[in-house]
Protein backbone atom coordinates (compact mmCIF):
# COMPACT_ATOMS: atom_id res chain seq x y z
CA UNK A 1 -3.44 -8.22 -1.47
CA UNK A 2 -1.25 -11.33 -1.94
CA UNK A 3 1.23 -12.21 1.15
CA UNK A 4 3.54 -14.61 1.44
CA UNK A 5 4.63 -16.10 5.19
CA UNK A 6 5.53 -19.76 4.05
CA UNK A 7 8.97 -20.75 4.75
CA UNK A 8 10.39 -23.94 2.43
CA UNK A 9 12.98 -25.32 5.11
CA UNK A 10 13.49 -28.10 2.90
CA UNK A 11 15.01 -25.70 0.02
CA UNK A 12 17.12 -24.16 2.84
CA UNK A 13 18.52 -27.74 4.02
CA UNK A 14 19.16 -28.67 0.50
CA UNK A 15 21.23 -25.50 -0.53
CA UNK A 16 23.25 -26.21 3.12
CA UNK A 17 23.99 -29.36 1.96
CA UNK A 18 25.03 -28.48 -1.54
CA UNK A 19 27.40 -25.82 -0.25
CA UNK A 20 28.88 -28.36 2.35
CA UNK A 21 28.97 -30.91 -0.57
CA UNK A 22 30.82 -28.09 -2.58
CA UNK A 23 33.35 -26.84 0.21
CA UNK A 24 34.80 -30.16 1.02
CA UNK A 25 35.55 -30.83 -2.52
CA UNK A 26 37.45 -28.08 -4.13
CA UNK A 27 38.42 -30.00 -7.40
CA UNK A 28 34.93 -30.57 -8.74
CA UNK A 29 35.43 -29.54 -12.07
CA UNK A 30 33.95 -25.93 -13.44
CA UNK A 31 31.03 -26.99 -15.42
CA UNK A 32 29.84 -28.99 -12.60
CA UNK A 33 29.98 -26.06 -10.55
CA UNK A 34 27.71 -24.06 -12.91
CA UNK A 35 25.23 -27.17 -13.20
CA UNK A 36 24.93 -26.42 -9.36
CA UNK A 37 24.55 -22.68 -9.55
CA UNK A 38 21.99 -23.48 -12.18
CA UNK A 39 19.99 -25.47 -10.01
CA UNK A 40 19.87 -23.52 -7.61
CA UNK A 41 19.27 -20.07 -9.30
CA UNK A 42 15.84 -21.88 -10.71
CA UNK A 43 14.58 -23.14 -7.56
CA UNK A 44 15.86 -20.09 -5.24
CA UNK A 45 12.86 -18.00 -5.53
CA UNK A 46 9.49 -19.97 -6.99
CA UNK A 47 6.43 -17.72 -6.94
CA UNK A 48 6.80 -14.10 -6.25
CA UNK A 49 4.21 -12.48 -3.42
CA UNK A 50 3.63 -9.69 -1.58
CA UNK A 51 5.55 -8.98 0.98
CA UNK A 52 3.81 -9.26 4.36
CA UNK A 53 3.81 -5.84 5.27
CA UNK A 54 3.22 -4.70 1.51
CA UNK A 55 6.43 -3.21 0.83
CA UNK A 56 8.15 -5.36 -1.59
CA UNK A 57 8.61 -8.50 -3.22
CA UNK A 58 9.40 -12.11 -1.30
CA UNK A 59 10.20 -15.65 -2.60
CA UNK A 60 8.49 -18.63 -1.91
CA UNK A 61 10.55 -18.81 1.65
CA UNK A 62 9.69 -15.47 2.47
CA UNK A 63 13.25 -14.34 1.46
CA UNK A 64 12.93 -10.42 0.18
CA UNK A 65 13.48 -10.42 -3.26
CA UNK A 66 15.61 -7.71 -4.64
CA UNK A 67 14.45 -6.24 -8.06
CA UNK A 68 16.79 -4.81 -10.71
CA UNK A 69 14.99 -5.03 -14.06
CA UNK A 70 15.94 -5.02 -17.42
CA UNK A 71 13.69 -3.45 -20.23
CA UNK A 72 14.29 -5.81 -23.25
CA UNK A 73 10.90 -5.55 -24.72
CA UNK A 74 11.88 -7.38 -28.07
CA UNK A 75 13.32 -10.68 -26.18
CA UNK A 76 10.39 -12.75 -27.52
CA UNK A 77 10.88 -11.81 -31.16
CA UNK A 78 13.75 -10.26 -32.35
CA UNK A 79 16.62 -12.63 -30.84
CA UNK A 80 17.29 -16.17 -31.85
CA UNK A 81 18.32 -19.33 -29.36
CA UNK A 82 21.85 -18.62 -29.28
CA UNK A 83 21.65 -14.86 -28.86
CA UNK A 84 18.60 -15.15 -26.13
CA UNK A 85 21.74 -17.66 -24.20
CA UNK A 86 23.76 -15.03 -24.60
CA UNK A 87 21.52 -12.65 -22.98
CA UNK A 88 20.18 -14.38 -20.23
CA UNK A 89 23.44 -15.38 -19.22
CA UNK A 90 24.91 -12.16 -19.41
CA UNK A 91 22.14 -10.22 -17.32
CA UNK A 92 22.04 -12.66 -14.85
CA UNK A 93 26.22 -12.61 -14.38
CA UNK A 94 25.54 -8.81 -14.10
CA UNK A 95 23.04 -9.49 -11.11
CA UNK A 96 19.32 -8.51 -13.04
CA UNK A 97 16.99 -10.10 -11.57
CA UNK A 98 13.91 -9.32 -13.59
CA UNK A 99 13.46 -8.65 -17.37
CA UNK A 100 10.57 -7.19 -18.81
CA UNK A 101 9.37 -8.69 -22.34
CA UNK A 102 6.24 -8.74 -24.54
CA UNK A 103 5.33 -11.50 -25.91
CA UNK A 104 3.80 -9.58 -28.98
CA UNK A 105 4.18 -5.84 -30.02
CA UNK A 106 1.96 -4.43 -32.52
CA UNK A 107 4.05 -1.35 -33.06
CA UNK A 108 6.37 0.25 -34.99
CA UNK A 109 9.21 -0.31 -32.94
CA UNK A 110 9.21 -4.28 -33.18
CA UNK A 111 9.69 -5.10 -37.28
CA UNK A 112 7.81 -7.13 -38.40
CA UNK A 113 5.20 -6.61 -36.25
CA UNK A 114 4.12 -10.25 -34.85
CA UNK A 115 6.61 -12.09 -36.13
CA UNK A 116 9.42 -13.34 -34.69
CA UNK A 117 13.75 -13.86 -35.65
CA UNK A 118 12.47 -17.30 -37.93
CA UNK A 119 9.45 -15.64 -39.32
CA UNK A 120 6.91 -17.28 -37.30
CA UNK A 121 3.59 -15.62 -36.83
CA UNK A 122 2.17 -14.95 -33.22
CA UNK A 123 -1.36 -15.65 -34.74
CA UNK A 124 -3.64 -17.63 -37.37
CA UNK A 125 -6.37 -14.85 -36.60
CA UNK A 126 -5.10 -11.69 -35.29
CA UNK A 127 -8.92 -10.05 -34.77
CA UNK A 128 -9.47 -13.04 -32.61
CA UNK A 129 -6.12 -12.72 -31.15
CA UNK A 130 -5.89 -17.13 -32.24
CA UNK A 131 -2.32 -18.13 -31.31
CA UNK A 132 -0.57 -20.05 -34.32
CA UNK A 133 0.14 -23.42 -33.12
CA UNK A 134 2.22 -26.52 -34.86
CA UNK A 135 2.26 -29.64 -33.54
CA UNK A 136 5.92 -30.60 -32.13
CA UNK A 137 8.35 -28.22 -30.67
CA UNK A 138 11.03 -29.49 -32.54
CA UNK A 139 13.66 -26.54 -32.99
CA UNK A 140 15.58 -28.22 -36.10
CA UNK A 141 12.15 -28.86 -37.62
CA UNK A 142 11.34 -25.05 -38.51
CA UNK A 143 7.71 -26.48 -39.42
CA UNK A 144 7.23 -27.87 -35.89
CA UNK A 145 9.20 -24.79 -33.93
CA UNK A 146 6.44 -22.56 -34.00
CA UNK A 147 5.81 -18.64 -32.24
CA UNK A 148 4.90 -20.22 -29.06
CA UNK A 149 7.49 -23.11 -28.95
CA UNK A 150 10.41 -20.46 -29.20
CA UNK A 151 8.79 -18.45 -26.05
CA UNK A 152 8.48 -21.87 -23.96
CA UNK A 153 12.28 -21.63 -24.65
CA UNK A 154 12.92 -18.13 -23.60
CA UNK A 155 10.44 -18.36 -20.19
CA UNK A 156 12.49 -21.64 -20.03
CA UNK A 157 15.80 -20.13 -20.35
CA UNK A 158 15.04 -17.47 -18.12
CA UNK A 159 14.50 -19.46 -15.37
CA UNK A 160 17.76 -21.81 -15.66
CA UNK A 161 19.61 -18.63 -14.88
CA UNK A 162 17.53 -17.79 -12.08
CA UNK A 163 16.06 -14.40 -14.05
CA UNK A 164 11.54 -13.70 -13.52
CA UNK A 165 9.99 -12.29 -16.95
CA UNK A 166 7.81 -9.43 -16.55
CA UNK A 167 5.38 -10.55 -19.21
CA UNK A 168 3.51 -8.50 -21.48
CA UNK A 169 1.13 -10.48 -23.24
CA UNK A 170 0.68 -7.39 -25.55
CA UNK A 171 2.63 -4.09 -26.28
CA UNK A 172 2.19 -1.00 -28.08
CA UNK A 173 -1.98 0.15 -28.63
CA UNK A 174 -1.71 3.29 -30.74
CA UNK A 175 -4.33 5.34 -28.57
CA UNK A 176 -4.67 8.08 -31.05
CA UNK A 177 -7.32 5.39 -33.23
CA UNK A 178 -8.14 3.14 -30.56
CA UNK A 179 -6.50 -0.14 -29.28
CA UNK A 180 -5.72 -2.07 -32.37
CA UNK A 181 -5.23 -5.71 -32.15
CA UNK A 182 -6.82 -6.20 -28.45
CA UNK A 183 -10.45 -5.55 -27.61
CA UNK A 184 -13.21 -6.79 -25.50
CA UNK A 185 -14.10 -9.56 -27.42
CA UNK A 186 -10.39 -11.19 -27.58
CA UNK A 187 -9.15 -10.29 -24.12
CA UNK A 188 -10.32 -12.83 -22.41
CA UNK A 189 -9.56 -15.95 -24.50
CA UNK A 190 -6.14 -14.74 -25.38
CA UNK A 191 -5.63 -14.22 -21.00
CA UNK A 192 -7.12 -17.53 -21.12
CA UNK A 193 -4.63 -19.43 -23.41
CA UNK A 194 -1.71 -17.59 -21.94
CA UNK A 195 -2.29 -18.78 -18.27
CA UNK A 196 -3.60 -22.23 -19.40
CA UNK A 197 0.38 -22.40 -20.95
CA UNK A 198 2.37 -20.75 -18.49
CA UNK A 199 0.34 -21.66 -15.35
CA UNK A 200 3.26 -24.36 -14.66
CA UNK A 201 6.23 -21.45 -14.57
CA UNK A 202 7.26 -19.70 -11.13
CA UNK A 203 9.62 -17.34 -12.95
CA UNK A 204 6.52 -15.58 -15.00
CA UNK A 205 5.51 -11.66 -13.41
CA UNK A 206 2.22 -10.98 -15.75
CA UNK A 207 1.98 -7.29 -16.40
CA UNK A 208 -1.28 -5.76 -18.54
CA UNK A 209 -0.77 -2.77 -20.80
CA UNK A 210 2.27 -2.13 -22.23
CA UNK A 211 3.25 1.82 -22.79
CA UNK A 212 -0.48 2.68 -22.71
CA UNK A 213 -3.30 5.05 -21.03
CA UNK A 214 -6.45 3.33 -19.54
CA UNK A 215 -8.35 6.59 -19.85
CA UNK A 216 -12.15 5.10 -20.07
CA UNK A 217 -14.42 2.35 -19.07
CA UNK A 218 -14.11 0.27 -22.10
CA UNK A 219 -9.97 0.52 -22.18
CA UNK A 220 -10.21 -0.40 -18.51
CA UNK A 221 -12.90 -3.47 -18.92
CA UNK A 222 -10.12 -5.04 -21.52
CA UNK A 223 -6.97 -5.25 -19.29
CA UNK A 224 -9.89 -6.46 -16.41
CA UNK A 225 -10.68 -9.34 -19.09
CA UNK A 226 -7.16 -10.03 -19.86
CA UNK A 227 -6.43 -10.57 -16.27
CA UNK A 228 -9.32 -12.55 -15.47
CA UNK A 229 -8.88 -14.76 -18.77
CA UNK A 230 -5.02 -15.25 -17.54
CA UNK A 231 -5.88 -16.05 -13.50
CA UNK A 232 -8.75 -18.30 -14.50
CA UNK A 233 -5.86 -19.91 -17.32
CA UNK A 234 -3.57 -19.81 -14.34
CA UNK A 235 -6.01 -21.43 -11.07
CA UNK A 236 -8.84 -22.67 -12.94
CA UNK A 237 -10.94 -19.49 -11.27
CA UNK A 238 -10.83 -16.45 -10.85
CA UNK A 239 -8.37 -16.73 -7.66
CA UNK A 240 -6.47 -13.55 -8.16
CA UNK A 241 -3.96 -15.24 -5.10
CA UNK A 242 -2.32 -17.38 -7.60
CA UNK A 243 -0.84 -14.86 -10.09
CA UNK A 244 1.33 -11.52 -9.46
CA UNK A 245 0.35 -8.84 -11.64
CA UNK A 246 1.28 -5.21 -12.34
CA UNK A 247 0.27 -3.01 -15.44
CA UNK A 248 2.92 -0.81 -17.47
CA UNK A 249 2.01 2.64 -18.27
CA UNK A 250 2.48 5.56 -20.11
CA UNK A 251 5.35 8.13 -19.23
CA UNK A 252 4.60 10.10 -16.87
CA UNK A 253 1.92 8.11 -15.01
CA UNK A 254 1.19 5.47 -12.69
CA UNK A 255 -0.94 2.37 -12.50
CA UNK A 256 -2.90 3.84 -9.55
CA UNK A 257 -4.30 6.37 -11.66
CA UNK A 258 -6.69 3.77 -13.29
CA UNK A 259 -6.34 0.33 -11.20
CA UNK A 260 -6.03 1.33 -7.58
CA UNK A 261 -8.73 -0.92 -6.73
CA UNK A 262 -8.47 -3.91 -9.70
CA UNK A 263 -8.41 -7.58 -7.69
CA UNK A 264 -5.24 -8.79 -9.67
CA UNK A 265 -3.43 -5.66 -9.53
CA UNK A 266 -0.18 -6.49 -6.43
CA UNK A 267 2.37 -4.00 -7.20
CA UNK A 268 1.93 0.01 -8.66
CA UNK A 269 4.21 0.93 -11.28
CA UNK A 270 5.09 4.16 -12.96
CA UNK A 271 6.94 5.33 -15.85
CA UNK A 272 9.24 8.86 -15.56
CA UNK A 273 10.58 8.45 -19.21
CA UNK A 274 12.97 11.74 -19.72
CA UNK A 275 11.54 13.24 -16.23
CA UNK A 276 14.28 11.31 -14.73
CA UNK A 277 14.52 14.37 -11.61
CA UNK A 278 10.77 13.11 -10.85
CA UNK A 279 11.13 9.65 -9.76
CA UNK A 280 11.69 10.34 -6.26
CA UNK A 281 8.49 12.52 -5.90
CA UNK A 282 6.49 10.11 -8.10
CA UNK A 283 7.82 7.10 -6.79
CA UNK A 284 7.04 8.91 -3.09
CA UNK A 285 3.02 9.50 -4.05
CA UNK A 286 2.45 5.99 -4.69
CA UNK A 287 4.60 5.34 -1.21
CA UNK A 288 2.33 7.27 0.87
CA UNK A 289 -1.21 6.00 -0.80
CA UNK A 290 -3.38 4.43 1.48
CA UNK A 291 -2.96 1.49 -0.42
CA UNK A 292 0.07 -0.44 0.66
CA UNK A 293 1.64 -2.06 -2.25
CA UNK A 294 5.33 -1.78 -4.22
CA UNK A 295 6.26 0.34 -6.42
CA UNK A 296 8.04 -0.31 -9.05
CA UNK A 297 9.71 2.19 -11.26
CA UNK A 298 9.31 0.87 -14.16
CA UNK A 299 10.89 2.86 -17.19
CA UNK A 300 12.89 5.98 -16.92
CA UNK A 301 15.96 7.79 -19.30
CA UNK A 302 17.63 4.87 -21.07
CA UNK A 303 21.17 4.52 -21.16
CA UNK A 304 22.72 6.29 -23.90
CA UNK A 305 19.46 7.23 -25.71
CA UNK A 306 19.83 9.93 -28.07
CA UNK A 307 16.03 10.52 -28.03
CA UNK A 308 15.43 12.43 -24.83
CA UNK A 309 15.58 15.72 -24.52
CA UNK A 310 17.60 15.74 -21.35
CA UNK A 311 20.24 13.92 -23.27
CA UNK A 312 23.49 12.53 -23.15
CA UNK A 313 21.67 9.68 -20.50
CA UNK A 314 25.19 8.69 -18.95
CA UNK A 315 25.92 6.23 -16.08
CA UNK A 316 25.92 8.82 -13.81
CA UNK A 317 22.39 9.33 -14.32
CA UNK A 318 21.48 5.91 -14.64
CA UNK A 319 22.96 5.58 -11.16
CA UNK A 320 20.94 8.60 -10.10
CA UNK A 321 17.84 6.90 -11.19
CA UNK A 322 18.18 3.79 -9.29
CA UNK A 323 19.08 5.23 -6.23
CA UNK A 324 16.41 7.66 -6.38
CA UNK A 325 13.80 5.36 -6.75
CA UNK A 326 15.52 2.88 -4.10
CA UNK A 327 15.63 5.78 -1.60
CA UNK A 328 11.78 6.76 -2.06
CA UNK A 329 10.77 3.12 -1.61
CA UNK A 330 10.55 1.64 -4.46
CA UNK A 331 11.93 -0.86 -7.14
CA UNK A 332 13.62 0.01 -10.16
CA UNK A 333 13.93 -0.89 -13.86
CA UNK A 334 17.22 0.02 -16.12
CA UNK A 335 17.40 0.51 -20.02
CA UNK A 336 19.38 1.10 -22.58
CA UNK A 337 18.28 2.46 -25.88
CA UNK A 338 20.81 0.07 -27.71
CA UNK A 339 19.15 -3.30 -26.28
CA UNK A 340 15.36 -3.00 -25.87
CA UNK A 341 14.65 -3.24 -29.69
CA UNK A 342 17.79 -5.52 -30.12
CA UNK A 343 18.35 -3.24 -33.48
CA UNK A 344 15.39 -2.87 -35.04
CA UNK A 345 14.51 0.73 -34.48
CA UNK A 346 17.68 2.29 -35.98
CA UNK A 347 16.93 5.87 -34.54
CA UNK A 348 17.31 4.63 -31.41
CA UNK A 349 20.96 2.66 -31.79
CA UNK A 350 24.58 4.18 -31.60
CA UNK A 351 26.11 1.03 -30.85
CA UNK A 352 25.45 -3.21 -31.34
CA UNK A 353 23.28 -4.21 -28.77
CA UNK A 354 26.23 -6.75 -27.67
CA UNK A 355 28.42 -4.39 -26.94
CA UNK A 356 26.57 -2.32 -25.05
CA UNK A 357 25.28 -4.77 -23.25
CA UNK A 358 28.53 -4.40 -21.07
CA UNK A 359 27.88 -0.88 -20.62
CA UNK A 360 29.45 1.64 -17.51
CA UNK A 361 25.53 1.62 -16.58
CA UNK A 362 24.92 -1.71 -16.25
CA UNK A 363 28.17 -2.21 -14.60
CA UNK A 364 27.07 0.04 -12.11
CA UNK A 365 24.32 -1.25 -11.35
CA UNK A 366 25.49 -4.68 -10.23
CA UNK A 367 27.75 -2.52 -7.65
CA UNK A 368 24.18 -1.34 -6.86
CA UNK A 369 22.82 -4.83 -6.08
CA UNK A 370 26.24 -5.83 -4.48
CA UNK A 371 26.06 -3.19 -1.87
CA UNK A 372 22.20 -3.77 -1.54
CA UNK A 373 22.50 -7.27 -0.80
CA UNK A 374 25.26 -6.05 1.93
CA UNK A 375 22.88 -4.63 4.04
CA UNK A 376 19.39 -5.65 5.29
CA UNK A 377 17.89 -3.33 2.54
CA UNK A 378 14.23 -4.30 2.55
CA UNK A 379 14.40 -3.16 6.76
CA UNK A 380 14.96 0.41 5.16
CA UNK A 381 12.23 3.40 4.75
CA UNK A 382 12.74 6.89 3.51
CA UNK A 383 13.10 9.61 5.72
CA UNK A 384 13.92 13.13 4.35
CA UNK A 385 13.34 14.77 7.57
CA UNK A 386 17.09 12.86 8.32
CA UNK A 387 18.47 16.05 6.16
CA UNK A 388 18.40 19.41 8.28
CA UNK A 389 20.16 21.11 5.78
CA UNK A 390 21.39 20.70 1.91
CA UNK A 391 18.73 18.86 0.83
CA UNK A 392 18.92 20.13 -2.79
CA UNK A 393 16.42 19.27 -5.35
CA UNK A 394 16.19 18.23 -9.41
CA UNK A 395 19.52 16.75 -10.21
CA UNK A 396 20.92 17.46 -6.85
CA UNK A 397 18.09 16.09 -4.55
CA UNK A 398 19.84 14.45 -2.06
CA UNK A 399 17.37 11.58 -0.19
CA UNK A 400 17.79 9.70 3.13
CA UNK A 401 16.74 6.26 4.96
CA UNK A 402 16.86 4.46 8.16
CA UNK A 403 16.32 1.04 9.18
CA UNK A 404 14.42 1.23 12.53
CA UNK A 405 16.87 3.12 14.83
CA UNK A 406 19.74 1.61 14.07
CA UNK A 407 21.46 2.21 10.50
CA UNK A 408 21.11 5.59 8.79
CA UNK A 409 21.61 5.63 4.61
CA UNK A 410 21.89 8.59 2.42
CA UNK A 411 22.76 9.05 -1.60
CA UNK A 412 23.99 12.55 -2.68
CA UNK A 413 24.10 12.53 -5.98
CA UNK A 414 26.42 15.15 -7.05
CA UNK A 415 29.35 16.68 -4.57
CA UNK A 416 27.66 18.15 -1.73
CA UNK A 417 27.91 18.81 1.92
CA UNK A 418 24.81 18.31 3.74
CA UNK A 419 23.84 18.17 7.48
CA UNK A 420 22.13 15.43 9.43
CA UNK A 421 19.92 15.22 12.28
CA UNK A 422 20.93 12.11 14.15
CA UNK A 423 18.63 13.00 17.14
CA UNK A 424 16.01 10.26 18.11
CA UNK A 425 16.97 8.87 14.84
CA UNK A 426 19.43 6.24 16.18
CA UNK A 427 19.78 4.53 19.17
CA UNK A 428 23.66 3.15 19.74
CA UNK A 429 25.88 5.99 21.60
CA UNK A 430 28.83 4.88 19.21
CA UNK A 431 28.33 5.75 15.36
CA UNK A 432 30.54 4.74 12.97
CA UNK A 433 30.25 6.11 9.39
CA UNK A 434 31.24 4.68 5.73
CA UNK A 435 31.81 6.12 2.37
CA UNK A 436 30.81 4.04 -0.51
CA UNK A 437 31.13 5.02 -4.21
CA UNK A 438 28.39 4.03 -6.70
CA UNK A 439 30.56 4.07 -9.47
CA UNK A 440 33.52 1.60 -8.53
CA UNK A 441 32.29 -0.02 -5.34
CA UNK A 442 34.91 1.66 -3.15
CA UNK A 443 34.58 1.87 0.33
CA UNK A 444 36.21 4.63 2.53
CA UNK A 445 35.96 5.27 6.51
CA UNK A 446 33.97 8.23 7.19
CA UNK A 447 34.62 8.05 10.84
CA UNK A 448 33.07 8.20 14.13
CA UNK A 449 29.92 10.19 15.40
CA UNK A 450 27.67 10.63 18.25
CA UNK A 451 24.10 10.18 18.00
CA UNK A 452 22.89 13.49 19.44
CA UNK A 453 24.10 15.88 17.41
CA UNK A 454 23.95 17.35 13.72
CA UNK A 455 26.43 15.97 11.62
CA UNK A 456 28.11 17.47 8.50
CA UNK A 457 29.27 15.47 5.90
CA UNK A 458 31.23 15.87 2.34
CA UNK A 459 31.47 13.69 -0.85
CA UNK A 460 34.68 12.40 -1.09
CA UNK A 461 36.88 14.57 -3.34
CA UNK A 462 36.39 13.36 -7.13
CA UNK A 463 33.44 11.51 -6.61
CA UNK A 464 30.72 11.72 -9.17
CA UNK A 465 28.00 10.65 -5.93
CA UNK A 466 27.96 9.03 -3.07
CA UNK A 467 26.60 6.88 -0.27
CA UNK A 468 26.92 7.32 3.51
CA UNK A 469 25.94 4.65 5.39
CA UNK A 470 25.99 5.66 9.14
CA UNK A 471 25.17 2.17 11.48
């Protein structure tokens, strides 16, 4: 397991200074400004690691990196240089930190199938897997712009706005006739080229699989040659230390199923698709393996998509969702059924991806990183047994956290009154309690409390949820 304890004081003296710089002179002119923000966004995390005690995520200063995650699977090949701008930028503004892309599919879902927006091919031999390169990157010169040339942009892109990739280097094996572009014989050159291109980018979160089972040796061997052909592209050997890797699953399932003990596997992730009511429990499992590692929920009920059976998917449940999986531990992924595909898979669309884009959802869910990034939320574990009475369970589950013994956190998702066991759970003698709303960002006193004794508490009246945060 990877662990980062290396703190970059000269990055911290150099963002002082810049804010100093910027303070003292007020009329600096806006596009300056941004140049600065820029700057910083790109070199404000570096490499990813494990944290240090295996929970989550940390920059290259040790700083806890907070994951919100975007599914836009066809970013590589469906959206030109202008609409990949507007994007990036847009995400990031929104507070995503993390958006997960394939750099081929070989699917349905992605049409034309490796191809991308200017009808480049992803490869000169697809049973070899042989990556179509042009000499010059030229993006006026459509004969020099090639496949590759116009995902250097996007990784590039990416990373000016302070936003990792989770990288797929493949998505979409139909398992019902056997993986069909990748197999033993490819894995490892294809890994190979990938790190040997990318090994330079700190924004880059490689991922194996891609909405697929590992169910048998030989499916297992080629995501263990992909990884090894990427790491040794990567280090130059097969130092699994210098890469961060995950795999993406099917619904339903986690990575620790199959890869509990893989070398370049750093962070579990699992996939609830319309289950949406069994992230906490799933999420949970993987929490309490004997293998410490994050968890990352990685796909759940997208935003607005009319194919799940537990449809309409509104913002209220994409709140639910995030705070679910935040609560059990975890990390967590959003999606909306309009954006992943960009348009191509019409029975998936109500709406233009750029409108909904600005969705209630993903408006929400920057009021979920706000109020994350108010509190010391990587200090937090889950602890149910904080909930004496009203737990609830399915759509009502109500969940609870504490940092150490001195803040207390709980998300009710519908209206609810529940009671709470403060004993030995918090050590000041004077309590004070807060109301927030997940929806607008609201906050409302909730009052004072001792810290022997059950409390009872109440969603504020016309709240869809809520959080109480008692410190």
């Amino acid at each position: 397991m990877k662990r980062n304890t290396t703190i970059n004081l000269s990055y911290l003296l150099l963002c002082n200074a810049i804010n100093f710089f910027l303070n003292k002179n007020k009329l600096l002119f806006f596009g300056l400004t941004i140049t600065v923000l820029c700057f910083c966004g790109q070199f404000a995390h570096g490499q990813l690691s494990v944290s240090e005690n295996g929970r989550y995520l940390v920059s290259h200063d040790n700083t806890p990196f907070l994951w919100l995650g975007d599914t836009g699977w066809g970013l590589f090949q469906k959206l030109n240089r202008e609409e990949v701008d507007f994007y990036l930028k847009t995400r990031a503004e929104q507070s995503f930190s993390v958006i997960h892309a394939a750099v081929v599919h070989k699917n349905p879902f992605i049409v034309p199938e490796l191809e991308n927006i200017y009808g480049d091919k992803a490869f000169e031999d697809e049973a070899l897997m042989k990556p179509a390169i042009t000499e010059g990157n030229n993006p006026k010169d459509e004969t020099a712009y090639d496949y590759w040339d116009h995902v250097d942009y996007i990784i590039e892109k990416a990373d000016e706005y302070g936003i990792y990739i989770l990288f797929l280097p493949l998505f979409g094996m139909a398992e019902d006739d056997g993986y069909n572009l990748i197999n033993e014989k490819n894995a490892y050159s294809y890994g190979k080229f990938l790190g040997s291109r990318y090994k330079e980018r700190k924004n880059i979160i490689w991922c194996m699989g891609g909405d697929v089972l590992s169910e048998n040796e030989n499916c297992i061997n080629i995501w263990n040659l992909l990884a090894k052909g990427v790491t040794e592209g990567v280090a130059g050997n097969e130092d699994y230390t210098k890469t961060l890797m995950s795999y993406h699953i099917r619904g339903g399932h986690t990575t620790s199923e199959s890869f509990m003990e893989a070398p370049w596997l750093d962070f579990n992730m699992n996939q609830t698709w319309d289950l949406y009511t069994s992230i906490y429990s799933m999420v949970s499992k993987d929490y309490n393996s004997m293998k410490l590692a994050p968890i990352l929920h990685g796909e759940g009920a997208y935003e607005d998509g009319p194919e799940y059976p537990t449809k309409p998917i509104t913002p209220h449940k994409i709140r639910k969702q995030a705070y679910w999986a935040t609560f059990a531990g975890g990390l967590h992924t959003y999606g909306n059924s309009n954006i992943w595909s960009f348009g191509t898979n019409p029975k998936y669309v109500t709406e233009d991806w750029k409108k909904a884009i600005f969705s209630e959802g993903a408006r929400s869910l920057s009021i979920y990183t706000q109020f994350m990034k108010s509190i010391d939320w990587w200090s937090f574990i889950p602890d149910q047994t904080i909930i004496v009475n009203g737990v609830g369970a399915a759509d009502s589950l109500n969940v609870a956290m504490r940092s150490g013994d001195k803040q207390i956190m709980v998300y009710l998702p519908e209206p609810a009154e529940i009671t709470l066991d403060l004993k030995n759970k918090i050590k000041s003698k004077k309590l004070t309690g807060e109301w927030i709303n997940p929806k607008t960002g609201d906050r409302k006193d909730a009052g004072k409390f001792k810290k022997n004794e059950l409390i009872k508490i109440h969603t504020p009246e016309d709240w869809e949820d809520a959080l109480f945060l008692l410190k």
